[in-house]
N, C-alpha and C. Protein backbone atom coordinates (compact mmCIF):
# COMPACT_ATOMS: atom_id res chain seq x y z
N UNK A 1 -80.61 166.69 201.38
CA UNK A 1 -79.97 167.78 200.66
C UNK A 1 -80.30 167.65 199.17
N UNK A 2 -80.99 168.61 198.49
CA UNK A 2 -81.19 168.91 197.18
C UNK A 2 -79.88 169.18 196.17
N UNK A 3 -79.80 168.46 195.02
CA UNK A 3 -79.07 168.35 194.03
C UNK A 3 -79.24 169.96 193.81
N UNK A 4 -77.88 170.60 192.99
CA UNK A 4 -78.74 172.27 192.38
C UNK A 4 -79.14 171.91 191.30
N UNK A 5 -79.80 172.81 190.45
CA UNK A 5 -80.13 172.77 189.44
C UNK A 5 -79.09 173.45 188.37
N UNK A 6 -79.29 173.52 187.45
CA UNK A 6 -78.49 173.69 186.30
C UNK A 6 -79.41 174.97 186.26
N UNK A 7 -78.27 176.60 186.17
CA UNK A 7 -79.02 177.37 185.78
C UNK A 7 -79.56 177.63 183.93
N UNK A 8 -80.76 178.45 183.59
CA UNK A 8 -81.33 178.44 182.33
C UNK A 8 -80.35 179.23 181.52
N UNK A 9 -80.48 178.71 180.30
CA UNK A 9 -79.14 179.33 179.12
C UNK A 9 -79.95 180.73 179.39
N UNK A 10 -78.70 181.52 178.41
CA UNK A 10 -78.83 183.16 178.55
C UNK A 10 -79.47 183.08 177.36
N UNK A 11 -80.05 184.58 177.51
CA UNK A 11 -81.07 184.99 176.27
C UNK A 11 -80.30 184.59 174.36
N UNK A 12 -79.63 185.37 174.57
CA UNK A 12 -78.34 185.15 173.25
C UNK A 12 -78.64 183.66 172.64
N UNK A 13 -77.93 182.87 174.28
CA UNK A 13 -77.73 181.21 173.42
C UNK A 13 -78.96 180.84 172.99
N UNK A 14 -80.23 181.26 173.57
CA UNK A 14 -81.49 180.39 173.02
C UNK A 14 -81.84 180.88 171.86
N UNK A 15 -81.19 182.34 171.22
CA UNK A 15 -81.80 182.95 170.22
C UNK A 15 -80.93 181.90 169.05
N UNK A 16 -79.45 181.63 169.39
CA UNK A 16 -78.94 181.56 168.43
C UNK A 16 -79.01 179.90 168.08
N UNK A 17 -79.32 179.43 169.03
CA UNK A 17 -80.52 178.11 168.93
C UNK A 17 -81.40 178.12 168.32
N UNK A 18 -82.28 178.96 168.37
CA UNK A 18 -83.72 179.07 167.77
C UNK A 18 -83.12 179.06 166.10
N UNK A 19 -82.04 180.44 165.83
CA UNK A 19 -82.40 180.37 164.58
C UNK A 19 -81.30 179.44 164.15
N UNK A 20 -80.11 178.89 164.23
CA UNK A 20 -79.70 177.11 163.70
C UNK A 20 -81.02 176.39 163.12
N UNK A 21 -82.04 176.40 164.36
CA UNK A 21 -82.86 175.52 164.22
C UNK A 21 -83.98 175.88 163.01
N UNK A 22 -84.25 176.98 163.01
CA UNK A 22 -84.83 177.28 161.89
C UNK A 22 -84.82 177.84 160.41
N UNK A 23 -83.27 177.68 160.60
CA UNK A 23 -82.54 178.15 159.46
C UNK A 23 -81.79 177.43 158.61
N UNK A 24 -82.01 177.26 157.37
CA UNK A 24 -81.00 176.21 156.71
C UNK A 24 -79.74 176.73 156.88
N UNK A 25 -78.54 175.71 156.93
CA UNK A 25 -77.40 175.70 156.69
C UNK A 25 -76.65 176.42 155.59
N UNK A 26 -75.63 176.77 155.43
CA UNK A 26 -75.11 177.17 154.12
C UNK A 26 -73.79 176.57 153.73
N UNK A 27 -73.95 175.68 154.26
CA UNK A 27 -72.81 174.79 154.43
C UNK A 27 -72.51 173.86 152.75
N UNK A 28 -73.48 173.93 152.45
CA UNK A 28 -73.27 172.81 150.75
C UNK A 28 -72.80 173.45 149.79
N UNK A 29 -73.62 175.05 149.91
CA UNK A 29 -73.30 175.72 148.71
C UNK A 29 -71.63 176.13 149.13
N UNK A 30 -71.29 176.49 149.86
CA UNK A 30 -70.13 177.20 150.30
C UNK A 30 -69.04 175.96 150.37
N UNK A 31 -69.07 174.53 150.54
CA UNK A 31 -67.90 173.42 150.42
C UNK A 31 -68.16 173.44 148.57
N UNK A 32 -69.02 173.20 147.67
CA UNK A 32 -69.19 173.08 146.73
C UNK A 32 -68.48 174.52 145.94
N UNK A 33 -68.58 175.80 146.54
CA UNK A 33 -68.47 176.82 145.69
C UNK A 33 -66.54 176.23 146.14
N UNK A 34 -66.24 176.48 147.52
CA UNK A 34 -64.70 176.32 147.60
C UNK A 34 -64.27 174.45 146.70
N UNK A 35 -64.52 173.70 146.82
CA UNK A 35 -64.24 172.73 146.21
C UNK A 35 -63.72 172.97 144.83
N UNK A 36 -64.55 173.82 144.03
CA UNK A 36 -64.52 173.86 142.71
C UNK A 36 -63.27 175.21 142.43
N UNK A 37 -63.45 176.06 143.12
CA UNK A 37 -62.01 176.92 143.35
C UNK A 37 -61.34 176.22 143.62
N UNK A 38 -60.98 175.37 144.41
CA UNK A 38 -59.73 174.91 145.07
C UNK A 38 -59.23 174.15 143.38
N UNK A 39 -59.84 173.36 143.11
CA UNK A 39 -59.87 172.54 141.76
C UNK A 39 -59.49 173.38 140.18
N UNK A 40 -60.21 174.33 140.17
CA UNK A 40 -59.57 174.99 139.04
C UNK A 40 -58.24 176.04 139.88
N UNK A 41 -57.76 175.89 141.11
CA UNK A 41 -56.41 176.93 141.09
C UNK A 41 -55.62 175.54 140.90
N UNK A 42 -55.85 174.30 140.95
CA UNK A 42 -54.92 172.84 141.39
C UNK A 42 -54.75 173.24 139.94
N UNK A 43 -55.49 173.19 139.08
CA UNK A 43 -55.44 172.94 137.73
C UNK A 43 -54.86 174.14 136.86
N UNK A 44 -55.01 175.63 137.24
CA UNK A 44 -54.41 176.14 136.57
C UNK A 44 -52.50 176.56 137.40
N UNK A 45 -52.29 176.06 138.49
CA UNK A 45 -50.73 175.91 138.86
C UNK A 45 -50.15 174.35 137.78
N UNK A 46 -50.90 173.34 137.85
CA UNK A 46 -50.14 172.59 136.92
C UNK A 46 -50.13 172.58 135.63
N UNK A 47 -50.65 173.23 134.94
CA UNK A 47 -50.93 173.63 133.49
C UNK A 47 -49.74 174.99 133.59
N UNK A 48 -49.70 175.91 134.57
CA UNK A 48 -48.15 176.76 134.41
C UNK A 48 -47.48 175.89 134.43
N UNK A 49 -46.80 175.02 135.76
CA UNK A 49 -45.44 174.39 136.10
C UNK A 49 -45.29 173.71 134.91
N UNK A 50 -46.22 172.70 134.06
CA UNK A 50 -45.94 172.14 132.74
C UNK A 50 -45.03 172.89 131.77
N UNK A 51 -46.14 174.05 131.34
CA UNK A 51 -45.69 174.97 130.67
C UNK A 51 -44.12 175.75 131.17
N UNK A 52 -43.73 176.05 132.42
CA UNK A 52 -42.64 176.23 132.84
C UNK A 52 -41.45 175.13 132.55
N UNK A 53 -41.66 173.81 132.71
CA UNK A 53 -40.71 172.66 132.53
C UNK A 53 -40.47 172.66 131.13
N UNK A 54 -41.59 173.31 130.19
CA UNK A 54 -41.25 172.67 128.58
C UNK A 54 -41.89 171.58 128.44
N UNK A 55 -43.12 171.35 128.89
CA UNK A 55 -43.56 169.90 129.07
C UNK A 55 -44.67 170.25 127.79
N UNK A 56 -45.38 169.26 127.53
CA UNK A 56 -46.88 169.29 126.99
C UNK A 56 -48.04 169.77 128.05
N UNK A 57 -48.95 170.71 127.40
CA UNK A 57 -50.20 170.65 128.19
C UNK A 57 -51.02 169.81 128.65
N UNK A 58 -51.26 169.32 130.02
CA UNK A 58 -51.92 168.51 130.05
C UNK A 58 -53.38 168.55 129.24
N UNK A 59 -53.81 169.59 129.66
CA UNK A 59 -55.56 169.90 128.60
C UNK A 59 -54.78 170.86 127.59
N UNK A 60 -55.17 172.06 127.93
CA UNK A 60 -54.70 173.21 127.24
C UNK A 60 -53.85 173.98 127.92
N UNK A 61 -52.64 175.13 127.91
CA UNK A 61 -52.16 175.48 127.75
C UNK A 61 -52.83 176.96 128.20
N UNK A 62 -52.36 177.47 129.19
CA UNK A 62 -53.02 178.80 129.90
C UNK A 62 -53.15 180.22 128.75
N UNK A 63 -52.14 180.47 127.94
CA UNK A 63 -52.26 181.69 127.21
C UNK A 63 -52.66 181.25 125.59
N UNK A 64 -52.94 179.62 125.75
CA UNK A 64 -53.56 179.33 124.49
C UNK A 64 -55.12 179.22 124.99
N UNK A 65 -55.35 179.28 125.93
CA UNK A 65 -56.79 179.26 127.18
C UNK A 65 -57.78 180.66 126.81
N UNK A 66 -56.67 181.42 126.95
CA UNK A 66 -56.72 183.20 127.59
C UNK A 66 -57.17 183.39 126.32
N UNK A 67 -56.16 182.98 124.97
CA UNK A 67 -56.64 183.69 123.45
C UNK A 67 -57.85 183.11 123.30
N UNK A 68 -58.06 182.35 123.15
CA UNK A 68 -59.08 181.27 122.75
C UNK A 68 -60.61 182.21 123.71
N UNK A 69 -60.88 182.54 124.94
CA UNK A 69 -61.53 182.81 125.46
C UNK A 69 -61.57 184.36 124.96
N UNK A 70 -60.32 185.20 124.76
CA UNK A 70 -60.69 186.27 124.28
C UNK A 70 -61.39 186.39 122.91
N UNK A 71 -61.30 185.41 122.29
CA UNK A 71 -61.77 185.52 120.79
C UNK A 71 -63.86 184.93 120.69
N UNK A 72 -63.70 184.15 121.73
CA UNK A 72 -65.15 184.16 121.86
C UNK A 72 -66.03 185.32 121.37
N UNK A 73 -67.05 185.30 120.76
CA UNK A 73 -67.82 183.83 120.52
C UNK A 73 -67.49 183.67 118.75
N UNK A 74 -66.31 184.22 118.35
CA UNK A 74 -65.71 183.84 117.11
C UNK A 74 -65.34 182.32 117.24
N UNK A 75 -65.80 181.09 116.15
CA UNK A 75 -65.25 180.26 115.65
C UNK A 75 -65.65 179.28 116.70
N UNK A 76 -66.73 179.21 117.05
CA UNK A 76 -67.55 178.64 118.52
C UNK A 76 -68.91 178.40 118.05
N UNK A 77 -69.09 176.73 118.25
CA UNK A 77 -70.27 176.42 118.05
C UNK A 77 -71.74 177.25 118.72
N UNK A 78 -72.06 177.79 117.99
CA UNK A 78 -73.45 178.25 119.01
C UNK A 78 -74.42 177.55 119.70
N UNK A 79 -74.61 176.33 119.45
CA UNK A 79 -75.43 175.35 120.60
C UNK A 79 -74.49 175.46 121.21
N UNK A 80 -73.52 175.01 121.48
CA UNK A 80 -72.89 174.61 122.54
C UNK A 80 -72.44 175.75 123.51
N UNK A 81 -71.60 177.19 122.72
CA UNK A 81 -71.87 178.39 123.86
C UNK A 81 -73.10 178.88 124.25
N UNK A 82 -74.40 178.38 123.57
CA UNK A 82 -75.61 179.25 124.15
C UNK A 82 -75.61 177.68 125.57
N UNK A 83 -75.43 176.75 125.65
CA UNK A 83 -75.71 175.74 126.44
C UNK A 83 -74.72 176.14 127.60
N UNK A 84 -73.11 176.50 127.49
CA UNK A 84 -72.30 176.57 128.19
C UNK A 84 -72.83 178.05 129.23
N UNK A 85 -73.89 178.71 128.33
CA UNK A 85 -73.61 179.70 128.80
C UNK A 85 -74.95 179.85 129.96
N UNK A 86 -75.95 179.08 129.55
CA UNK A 86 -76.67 178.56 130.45
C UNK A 86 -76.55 178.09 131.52
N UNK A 87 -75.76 177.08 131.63
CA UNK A 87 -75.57 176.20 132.59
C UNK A 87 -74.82 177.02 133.78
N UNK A 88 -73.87 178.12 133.13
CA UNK A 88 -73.19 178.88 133.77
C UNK A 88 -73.93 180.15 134.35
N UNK A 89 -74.59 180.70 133.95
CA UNK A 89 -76.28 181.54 134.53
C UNK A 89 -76.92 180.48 135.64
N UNK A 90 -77.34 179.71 134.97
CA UNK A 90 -78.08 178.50 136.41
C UNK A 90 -77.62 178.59 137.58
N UNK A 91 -76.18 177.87 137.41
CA UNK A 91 -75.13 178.01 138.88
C UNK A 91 -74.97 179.47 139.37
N UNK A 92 -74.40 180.13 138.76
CA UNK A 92 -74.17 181.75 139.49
C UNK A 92 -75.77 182.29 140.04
N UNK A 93 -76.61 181.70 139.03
CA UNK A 93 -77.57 182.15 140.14
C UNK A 93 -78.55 181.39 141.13
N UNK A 94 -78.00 179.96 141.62
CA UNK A 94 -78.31 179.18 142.13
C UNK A 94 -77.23 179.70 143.73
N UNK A 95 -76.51 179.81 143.00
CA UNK A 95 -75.10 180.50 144.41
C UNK A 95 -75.73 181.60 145.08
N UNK A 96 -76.09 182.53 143.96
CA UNK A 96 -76.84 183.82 144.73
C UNK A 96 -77.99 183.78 145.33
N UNK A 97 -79.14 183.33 144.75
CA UNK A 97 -80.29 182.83 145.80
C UNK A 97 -79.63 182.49 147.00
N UNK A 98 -78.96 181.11 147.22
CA UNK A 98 -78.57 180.72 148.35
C UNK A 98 -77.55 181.62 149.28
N UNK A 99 -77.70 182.80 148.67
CA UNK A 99 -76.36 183.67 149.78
C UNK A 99 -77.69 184.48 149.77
N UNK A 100 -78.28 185.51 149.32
CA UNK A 100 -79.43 186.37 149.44
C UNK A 100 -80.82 185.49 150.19
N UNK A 101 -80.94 184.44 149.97
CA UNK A 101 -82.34 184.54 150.43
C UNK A 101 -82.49 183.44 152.07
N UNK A 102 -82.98 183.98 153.07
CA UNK A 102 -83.03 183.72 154.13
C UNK A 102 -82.91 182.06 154.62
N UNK A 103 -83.60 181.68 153.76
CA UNK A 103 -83.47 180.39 154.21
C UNK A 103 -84.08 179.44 155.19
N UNK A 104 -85.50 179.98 155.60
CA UNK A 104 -86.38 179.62 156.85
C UNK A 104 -86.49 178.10 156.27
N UNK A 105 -86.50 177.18 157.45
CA UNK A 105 -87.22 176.03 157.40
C UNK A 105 -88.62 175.73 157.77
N UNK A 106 -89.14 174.74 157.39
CA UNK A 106 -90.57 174.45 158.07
C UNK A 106 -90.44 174.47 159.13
N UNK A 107 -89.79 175.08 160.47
CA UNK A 107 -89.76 175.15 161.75
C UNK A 107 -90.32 176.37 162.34
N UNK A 108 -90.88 176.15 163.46
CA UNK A 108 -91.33 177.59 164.04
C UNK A 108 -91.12 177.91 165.98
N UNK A 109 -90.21 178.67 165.83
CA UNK A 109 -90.02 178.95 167.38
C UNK A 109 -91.16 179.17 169.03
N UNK A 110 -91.11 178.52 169.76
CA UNK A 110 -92.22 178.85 170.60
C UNK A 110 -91.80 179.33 171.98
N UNK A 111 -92.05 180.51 172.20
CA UNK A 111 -91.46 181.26 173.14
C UNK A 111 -91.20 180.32 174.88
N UNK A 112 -90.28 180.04 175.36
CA UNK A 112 -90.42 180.09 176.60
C UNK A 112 -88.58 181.00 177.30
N UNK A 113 -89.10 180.57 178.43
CA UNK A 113 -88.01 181.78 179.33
C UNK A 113 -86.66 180.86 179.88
N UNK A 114 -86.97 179.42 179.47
CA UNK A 114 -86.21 178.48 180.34
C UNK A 114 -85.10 177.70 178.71
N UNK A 115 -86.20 177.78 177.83
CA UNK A 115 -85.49 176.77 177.02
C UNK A 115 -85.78 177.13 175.22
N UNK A 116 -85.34 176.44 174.01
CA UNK A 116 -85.37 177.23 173.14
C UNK A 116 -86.24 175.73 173.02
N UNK A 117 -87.24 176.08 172.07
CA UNK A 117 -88.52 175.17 171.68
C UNK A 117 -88.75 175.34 170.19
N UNK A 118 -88.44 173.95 169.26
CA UNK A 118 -88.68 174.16 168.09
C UNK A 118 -89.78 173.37 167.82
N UNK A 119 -90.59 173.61 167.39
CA UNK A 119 -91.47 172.39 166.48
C UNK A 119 -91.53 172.74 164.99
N UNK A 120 -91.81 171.40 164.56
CA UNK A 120 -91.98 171.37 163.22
C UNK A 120 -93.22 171.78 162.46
N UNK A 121 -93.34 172.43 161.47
CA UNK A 121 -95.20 172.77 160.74
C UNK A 121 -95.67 171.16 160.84
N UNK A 122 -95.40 170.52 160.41
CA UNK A 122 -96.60 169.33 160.38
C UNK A 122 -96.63 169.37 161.65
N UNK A 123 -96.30 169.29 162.83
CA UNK A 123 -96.71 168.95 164.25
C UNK A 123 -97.64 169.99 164.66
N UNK A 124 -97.65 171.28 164.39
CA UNK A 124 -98.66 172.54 164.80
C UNK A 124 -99.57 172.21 163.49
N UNK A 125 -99.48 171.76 162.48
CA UNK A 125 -100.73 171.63 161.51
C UNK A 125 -101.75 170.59 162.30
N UNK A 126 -101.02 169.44 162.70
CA UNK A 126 -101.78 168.06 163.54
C UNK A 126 -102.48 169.16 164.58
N UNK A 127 -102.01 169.45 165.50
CA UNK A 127 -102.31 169.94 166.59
C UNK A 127 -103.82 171.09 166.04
N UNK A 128 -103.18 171.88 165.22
CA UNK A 128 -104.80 172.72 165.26
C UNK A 128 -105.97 171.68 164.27
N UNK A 129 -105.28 170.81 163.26
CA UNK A 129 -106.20 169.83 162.65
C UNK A 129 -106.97 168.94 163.38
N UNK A 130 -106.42 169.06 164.44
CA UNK A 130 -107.42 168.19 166.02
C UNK A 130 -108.15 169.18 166.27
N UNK A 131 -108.00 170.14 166.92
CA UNK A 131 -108.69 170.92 167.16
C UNK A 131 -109.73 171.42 165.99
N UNK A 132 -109.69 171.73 165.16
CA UNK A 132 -110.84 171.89 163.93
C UNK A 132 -111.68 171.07 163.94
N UNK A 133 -111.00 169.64 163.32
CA UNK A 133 -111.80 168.51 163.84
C UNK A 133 -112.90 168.08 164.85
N UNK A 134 -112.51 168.86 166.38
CA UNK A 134 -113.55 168.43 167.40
C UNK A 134 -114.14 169.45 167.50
N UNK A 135 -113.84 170.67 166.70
CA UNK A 135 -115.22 171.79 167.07
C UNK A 135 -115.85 171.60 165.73
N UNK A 136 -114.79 171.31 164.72
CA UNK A 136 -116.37 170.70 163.35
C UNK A 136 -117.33 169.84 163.62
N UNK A 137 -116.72 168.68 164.46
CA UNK A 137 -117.49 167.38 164.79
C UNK A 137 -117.65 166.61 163.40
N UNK A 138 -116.26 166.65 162.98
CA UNK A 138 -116.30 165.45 161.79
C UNK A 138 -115.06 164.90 161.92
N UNK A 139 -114.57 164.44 161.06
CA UNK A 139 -113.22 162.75 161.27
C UNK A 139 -112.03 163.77 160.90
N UNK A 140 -110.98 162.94 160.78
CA UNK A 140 -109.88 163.30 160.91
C UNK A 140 -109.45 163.14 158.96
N UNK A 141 -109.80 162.53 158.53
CA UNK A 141 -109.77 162.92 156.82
C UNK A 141 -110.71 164.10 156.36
N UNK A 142 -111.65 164.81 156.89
CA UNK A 142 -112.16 165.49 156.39
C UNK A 142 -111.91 166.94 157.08
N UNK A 143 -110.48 167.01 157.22
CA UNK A 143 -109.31 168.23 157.46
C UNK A 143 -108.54 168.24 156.94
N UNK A 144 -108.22 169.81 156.06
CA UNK A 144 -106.73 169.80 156.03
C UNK A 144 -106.17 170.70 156.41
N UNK A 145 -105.19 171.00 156.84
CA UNK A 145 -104.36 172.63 157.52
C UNK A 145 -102.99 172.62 157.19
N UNK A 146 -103.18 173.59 156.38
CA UNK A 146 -101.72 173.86 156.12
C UNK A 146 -101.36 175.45 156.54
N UNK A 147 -100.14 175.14 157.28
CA UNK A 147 -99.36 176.01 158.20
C UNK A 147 -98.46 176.67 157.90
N UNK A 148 -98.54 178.13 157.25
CA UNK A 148 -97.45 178.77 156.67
C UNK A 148 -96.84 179.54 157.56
N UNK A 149 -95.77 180.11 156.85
CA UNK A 149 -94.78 181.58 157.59
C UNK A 149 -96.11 182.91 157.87
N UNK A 150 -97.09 183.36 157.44
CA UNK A 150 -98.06 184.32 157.88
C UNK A 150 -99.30 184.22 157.83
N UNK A 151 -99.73 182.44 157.58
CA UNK A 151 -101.34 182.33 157.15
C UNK A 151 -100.95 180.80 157.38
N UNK A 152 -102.48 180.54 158.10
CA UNK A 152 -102.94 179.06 158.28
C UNK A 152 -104.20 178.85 157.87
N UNK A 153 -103.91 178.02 156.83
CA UNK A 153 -105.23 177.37 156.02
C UNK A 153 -106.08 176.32 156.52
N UNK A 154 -107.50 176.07 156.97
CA UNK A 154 -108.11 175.18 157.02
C UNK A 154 -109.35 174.53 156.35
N UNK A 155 -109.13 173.61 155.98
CA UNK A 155 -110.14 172.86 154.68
C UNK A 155 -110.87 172.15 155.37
N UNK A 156 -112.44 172.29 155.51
CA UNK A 156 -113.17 171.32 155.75
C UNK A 156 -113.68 171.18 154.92
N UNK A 157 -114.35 169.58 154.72
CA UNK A 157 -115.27 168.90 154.19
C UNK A 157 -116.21 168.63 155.19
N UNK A 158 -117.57 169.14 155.12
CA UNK A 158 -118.56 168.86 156.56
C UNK A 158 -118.76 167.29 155.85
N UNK A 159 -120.01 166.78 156.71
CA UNK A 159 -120.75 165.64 156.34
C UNK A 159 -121.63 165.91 155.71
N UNK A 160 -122.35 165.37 154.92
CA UNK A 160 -123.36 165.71 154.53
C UNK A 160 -124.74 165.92 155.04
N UNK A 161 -125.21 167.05 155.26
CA UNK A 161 -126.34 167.42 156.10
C UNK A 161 -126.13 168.28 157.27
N UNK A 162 -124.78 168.34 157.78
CA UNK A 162 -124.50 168.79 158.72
C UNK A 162 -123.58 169.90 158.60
N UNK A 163 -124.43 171.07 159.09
CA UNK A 163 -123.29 172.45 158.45
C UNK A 163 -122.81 172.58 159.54
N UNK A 164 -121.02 173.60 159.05
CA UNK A 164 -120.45 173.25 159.87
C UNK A 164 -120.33 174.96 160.30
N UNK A 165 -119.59 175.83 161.43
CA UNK A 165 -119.38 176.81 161.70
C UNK A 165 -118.13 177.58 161.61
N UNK A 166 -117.92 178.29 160.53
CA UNK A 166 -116.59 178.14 160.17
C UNK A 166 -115.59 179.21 160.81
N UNK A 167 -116.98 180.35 161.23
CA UNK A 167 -116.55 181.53 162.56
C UNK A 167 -116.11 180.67 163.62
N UNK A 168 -116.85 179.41 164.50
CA UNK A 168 -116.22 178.74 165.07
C UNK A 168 -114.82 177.91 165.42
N UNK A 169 -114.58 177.69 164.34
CA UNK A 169 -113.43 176.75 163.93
C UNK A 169 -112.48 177.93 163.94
N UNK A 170 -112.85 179.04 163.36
CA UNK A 170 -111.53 179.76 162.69
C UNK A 170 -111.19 180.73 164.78
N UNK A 171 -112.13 180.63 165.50
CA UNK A 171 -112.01 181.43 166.66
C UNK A 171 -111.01 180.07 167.50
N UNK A 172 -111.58 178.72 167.49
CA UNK A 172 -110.85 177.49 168.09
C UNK A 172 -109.22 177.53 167.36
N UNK A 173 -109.06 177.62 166.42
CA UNK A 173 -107.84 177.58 165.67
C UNK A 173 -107.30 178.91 166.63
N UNK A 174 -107.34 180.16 166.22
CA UNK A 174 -106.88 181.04 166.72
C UNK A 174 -106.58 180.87 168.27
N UNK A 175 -107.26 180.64 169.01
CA UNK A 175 -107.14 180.15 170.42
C UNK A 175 -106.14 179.15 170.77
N UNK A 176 -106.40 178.00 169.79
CA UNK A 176 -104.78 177.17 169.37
C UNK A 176 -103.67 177.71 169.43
N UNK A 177 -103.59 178.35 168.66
CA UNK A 177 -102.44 179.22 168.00
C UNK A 177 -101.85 180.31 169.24
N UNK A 178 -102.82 181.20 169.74
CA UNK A 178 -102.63 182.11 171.24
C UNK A 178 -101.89 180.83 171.96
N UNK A 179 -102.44 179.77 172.03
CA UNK A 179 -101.39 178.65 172.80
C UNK A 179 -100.11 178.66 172.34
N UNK A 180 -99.86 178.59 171.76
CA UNK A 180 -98.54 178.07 171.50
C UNK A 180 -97.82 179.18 171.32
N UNK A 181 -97.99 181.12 171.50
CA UNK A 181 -97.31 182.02 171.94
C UNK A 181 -96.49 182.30 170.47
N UNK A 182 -96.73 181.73 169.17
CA UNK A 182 -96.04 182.51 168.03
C UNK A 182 -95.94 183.80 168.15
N UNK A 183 -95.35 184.27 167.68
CA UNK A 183 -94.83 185.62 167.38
C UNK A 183 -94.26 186.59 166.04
N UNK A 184 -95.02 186.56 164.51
CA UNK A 184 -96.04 187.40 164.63
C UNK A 184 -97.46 186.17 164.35
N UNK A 185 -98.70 186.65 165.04
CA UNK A 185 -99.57 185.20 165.26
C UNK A 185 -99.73 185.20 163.75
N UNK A 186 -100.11 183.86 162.93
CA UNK A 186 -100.44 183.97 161.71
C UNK A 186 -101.65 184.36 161.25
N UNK A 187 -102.37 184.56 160.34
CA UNK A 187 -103.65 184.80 160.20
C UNK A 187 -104.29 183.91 159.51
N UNK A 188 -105.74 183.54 160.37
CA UNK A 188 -106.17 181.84 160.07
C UNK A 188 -107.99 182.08 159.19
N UNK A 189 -107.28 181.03 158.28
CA UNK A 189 -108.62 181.56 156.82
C UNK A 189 -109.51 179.91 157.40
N UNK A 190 -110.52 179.74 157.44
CA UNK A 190 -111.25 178.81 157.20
C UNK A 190 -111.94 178.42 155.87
N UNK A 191 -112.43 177.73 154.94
CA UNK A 191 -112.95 176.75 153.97
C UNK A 191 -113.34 176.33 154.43
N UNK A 192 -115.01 176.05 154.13
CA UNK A 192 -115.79 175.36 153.96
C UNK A 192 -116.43 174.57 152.93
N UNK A 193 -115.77 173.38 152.75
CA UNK A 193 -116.34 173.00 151.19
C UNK A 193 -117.89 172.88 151.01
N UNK A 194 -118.46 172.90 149.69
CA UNK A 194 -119.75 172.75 149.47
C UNK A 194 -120.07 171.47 149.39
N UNK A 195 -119.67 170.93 148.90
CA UNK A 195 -119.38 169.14 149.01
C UNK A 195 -119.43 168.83 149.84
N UNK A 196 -120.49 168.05 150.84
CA UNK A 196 -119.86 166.82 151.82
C UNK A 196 -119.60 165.99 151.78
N UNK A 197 -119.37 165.10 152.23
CA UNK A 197 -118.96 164.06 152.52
C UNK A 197 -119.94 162.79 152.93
N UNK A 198 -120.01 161.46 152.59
CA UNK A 198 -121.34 160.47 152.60
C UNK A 198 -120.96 159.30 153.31
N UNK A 199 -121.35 159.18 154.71
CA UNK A 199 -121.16 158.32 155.44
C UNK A 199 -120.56 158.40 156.11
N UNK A 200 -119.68 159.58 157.09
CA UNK A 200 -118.79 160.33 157.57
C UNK A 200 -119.32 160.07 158.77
């Protein structure tokens, strides 16, 4: 009698697998943005309750805060508000990049029907850098491939004396690439350096 099998996740879960996996987190900016709220409301309830008891300010004093900020940039060092005011541009727009912009990782999804499949760019760069390699018929330093989001670059250095075919390479790469079922396929540039290489 046969064990069953475990049926295959649904379409949904592998998608929302895929993109976890290829998607940065937003998890740093968003504990860091609440951290620092949480911290200035801690700070401006005990700077009231002070002020409510009749106490001293611990720093300053909320409506001696408020004037002081309304009177800006009267009676205010200018290095120091053009610096404050920097630093404060940096962050607000270090926050916004990270909420606006997508966030892809060096990861790239590879279609199957059973399971969600991530690999990493250096592992598909190796993989077609082999392949270049044995239809150049030169070594494994005299490749390089770098593997983007819509274009894959390949650098040869032939040997010296020995030209290399770069329609070839760039048809073997592509054929690579049809392997592994990306989706949209990237588009693959070959280089051929003029330089060879001596003793290769």
């Amino acid at each position: 009698m046969t064990a069953p099998t475990a049926a295959p996740p649904a379409e949904a879960a592998i998608q929302r697998i895929v993109r976890r996996e290829t998607h940065a987190a937003r998890t740093v900016p968003v504990i860091i943005a609440a951290v620092l709220g949480i911290l200035f409301c801690l700070y401006v309830l005990l700077e009231s309750i002070l002020q409510t008891l009749g106490q001293a300010a611990w720093l300053i004093d909320p409506p001696t805060f408020a004037h002081w900020l309304a009177g800006l940039p009267r009676n205010a060092d200018p290095v120091i508000l053009g610096l404050a005011g920097a630093l404060v541009f940096i962050a607000g727009l270090w926050f916004f990049l990270m909420a606006v912009l997508p966030g892809r990782r060096a990861r790239y999804a590879i279609p199957n029907p059973r399971a969600a499949v991530v690999v990493e760019a250096e592992v598909l760069a190796a993989s077609l850098a082999r392949r270049s390699r044995l239809t150049a018929g030169v070594t494994a330093g005299q490749v390089l491939v770098t593997v983007g989001r819509t274009r894959v670059e390949v650098r040869i250095r032939p040997t010296s004396g020995i030209p290399v075919d770069a329609a070839a390479v760039r048809a073997a790469v592509e054929d690579e690439l049809a392997l592994t079922g990306l989706d949209p396929q990237p588009a693959v540039q070959v280089q051929v350096s003029t330089m060879g290489a001596i003793g290769q």
